[in-house]
Every structure is written in C-alpha cells, then in structure tokens.
Protein backbone atom coordinates (compact mmCIF):
# COMPACT_ATOMS: atom_id res chain seq x y z
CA UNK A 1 17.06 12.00 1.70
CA UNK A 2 20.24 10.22 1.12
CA UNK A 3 20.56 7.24 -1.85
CA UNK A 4 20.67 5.19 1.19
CA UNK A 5 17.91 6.24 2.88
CA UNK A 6 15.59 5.97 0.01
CA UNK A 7 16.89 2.35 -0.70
CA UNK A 8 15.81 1.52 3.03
CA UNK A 9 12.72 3.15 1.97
CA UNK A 10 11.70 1.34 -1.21
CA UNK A 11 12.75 -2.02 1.33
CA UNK A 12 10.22 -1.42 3.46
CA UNK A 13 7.47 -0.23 1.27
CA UNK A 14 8.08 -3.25 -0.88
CA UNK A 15 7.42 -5.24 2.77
CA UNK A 16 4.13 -3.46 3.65
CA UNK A 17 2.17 -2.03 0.61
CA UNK A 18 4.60 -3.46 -2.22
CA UNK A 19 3.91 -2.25 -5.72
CA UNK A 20 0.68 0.03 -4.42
CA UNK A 21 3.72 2.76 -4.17
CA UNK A 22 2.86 3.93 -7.78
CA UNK A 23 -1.04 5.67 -6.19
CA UNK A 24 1.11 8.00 -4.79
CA UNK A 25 0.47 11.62 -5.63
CA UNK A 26 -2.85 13.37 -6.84
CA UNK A 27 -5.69 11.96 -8.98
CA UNK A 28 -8.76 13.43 -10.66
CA UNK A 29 -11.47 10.58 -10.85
CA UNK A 30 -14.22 10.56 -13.77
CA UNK A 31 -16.97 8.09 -14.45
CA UNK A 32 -19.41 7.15 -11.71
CA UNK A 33 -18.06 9.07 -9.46
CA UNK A 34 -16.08 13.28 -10.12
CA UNK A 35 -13.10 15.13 -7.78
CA UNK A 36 -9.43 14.00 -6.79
CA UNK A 37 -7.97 11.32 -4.45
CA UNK A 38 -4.17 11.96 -3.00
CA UNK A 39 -2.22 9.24 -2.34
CA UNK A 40 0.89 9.49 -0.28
CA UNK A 41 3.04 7.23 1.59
CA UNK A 42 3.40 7.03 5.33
CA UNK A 43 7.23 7.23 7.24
CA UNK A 44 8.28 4.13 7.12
CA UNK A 45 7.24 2.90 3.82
CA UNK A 46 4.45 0.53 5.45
CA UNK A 47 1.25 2.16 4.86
CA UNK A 48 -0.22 4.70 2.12
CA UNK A 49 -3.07 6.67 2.97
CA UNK A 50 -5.65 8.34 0.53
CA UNK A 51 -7.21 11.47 1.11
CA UNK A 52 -10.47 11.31 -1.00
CA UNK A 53 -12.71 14.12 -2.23
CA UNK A 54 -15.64 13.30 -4.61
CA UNK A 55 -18.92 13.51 -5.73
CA UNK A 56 -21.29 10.70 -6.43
CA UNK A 57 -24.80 10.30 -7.24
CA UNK A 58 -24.83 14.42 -6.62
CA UNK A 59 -23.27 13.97 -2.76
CA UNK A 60 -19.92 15.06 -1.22
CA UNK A 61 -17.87 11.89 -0.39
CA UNK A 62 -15.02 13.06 1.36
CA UNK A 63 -12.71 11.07 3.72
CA UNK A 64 -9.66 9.22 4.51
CA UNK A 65 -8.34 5.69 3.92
CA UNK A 66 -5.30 3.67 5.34
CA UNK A 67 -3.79 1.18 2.95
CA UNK A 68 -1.25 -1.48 4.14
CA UNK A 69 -0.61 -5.25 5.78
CA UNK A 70 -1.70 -5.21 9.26
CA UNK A 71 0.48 -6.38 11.88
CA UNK A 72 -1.22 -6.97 15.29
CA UNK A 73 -0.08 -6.86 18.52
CA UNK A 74 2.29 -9.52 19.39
CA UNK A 75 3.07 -10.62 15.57
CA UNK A 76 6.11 -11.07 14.48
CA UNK A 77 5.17 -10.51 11.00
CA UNK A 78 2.42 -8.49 8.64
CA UNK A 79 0.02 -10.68 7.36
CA UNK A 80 -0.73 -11.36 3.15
CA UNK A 81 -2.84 -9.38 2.30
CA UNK A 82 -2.94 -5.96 1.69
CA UNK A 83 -5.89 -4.41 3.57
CA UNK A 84 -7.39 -0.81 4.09
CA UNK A 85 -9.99 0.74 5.90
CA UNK A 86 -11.67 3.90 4.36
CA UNK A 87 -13.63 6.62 7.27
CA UNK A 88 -16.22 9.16 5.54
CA UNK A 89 -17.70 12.32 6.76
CA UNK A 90 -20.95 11.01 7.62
CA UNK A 91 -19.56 7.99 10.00
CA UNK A 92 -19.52 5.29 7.38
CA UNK A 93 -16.39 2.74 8.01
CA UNK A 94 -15.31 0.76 4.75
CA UNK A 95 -12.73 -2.36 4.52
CA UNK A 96 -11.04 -3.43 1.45
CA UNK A 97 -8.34 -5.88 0.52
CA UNK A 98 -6.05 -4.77 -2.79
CA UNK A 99 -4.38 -7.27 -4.80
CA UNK A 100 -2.27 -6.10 -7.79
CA UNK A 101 -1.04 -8.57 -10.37
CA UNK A 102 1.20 -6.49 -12.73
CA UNK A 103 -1.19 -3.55 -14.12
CA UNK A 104 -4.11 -4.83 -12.89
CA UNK A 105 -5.64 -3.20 -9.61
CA UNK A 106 -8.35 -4.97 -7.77
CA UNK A 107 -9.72 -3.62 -4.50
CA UNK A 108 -11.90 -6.09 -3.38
CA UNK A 109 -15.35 -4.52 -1.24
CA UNK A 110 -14.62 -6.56 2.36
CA UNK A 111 -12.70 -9.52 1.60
CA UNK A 112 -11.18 -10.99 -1.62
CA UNK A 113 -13.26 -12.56 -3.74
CA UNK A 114 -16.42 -10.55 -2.64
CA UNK A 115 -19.46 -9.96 -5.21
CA UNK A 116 -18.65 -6.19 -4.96
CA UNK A 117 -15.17 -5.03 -6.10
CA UNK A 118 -13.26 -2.54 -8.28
CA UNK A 119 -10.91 -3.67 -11.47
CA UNK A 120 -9.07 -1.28 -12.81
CA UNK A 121 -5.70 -1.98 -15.37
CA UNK A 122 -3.06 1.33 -15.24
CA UNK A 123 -1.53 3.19 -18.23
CA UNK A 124 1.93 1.63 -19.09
CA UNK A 125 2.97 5.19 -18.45
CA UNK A 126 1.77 4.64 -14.85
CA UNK A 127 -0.80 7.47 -15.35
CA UNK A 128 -4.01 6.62 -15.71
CA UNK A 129 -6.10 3.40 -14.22
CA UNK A 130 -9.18 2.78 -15.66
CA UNK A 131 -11.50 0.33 -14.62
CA UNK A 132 -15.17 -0.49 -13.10
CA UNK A 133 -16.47 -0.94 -9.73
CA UNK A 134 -18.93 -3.73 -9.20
CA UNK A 135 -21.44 -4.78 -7.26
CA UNK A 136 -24.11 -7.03 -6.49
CA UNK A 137 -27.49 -7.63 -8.76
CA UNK A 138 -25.68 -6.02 -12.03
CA UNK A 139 -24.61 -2.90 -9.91
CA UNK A 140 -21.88 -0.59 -10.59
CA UNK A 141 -20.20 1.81 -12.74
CA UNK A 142 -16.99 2.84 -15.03
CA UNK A 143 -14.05 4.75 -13.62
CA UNK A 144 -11.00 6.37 -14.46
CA UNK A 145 -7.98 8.10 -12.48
CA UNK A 146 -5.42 10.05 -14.27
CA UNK A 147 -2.45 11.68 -12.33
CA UNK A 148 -2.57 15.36 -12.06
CA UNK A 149 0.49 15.73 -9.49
C-alpha cells in the first residue's frame, strides 16, 4: 500500500472506529475467561471485527464480533457511538457500545451506561489491557489481554 493509501486509510478508520485501531492483531486473554481474540480491520477502515476463541466457566466460547458506527440506510452520516454486535456458536446475539477516553477501554453490555460492562486501561506500550467485566448483583470478573501478534 502506497503512503497515500494508508493516509486515506487511517482517515477513514479515524471516521468509523477511531482510536479502537490499536485491538488490531492477536490477543491471549487470562482471568475469568482463557484463549485468544484477533482483531483486524475491515477494507475501508470503518469497521474492525474480532474473531474470539475462549473458554469460560469450563465452555468453548467461540464467535465473531463486528465493531464500528452504524450508518443506516438513507443516512448521510454514521452515528456517535461506536457499536458492535458479537454472534456465538450456540446462537447467542450480543450488542455493545465502546467508548475509549485515552487508555481507558469501556465496552458497555447493551447500551452505555448499563449495570453490566467491561473497564479495562491499556499498557502505555499499547500491549496489554487489563481490566474487569461487570455485572449486575456484584457479578463479574478480572481480565487481561496481552498482544501475541
């Protein structure tokens, strides 16, 4: 890819999924949950999608999620938020909104400001986030992503 090209790139990224660009490439996740997430970033810079394979609570999780702004038909332009939308291998659909202020990653479980949500702060190396998800009644538990690729 030309200097060019990437510059039109980076434009567009910074557009639709804006600083999120630094998930991309391969994780291993410990805490509550064991196994690797791979980020990587759609043509066009808009969307990222994660390819997720864990193991909680002693069961497979494995799936795929879309990250970005969506932009429905008709609209002129993306809306605020950054949202995703995670499918698993047993049927289960899950929606999240991410909001990242400097280091600090929060994915929040359905809308923003939702009882159940993760908060993670990265690494000022970029490679690691550590964090917790939480949920509601006191659930939850710690977890960590360092970058393996």
């Amino acid at each position: 890819m030309t200097e060019r090209a990437d510059n039109r790139a980076a434009a567009r990224s910074d557009e639709g999924i804006g600083g999120l660009v630094r998930l991309v490439g391969r994780w291993r996740v410990g805490g509550g949950v064991t196994g690797t997430v791979t980020y990587r970033l759609l043509d066009g810079g808009f969307f990222l999608v994660q390819d997720v394979a864990l193991e909680q609570y002693g069961r497979p999780v494995t799936g795929m999620e879309v990250i970005g702004r969506e932009k429905p038909f008709g609209a002129q332009t993306p809306g605020e938020d950054i949202r995703s939308r995670f499918y698993d291998s047993e049927g289960h659909t899950f929606d999240y909104v991410y909001e990242l202020e400097g280091d600090v990653l929060t994915i929040w479980g359905g809308e923003k400001g939702s009882p159940a949500y993760f908060r993670g702060t990265f690494a000022a190396d970029g490679n690691s986030l550590a964090g917790a998800w939480v949920y509601p009644g006191g659930g939850g538990y710690e977890s960590t992503m360092t970058r393996v690729g």
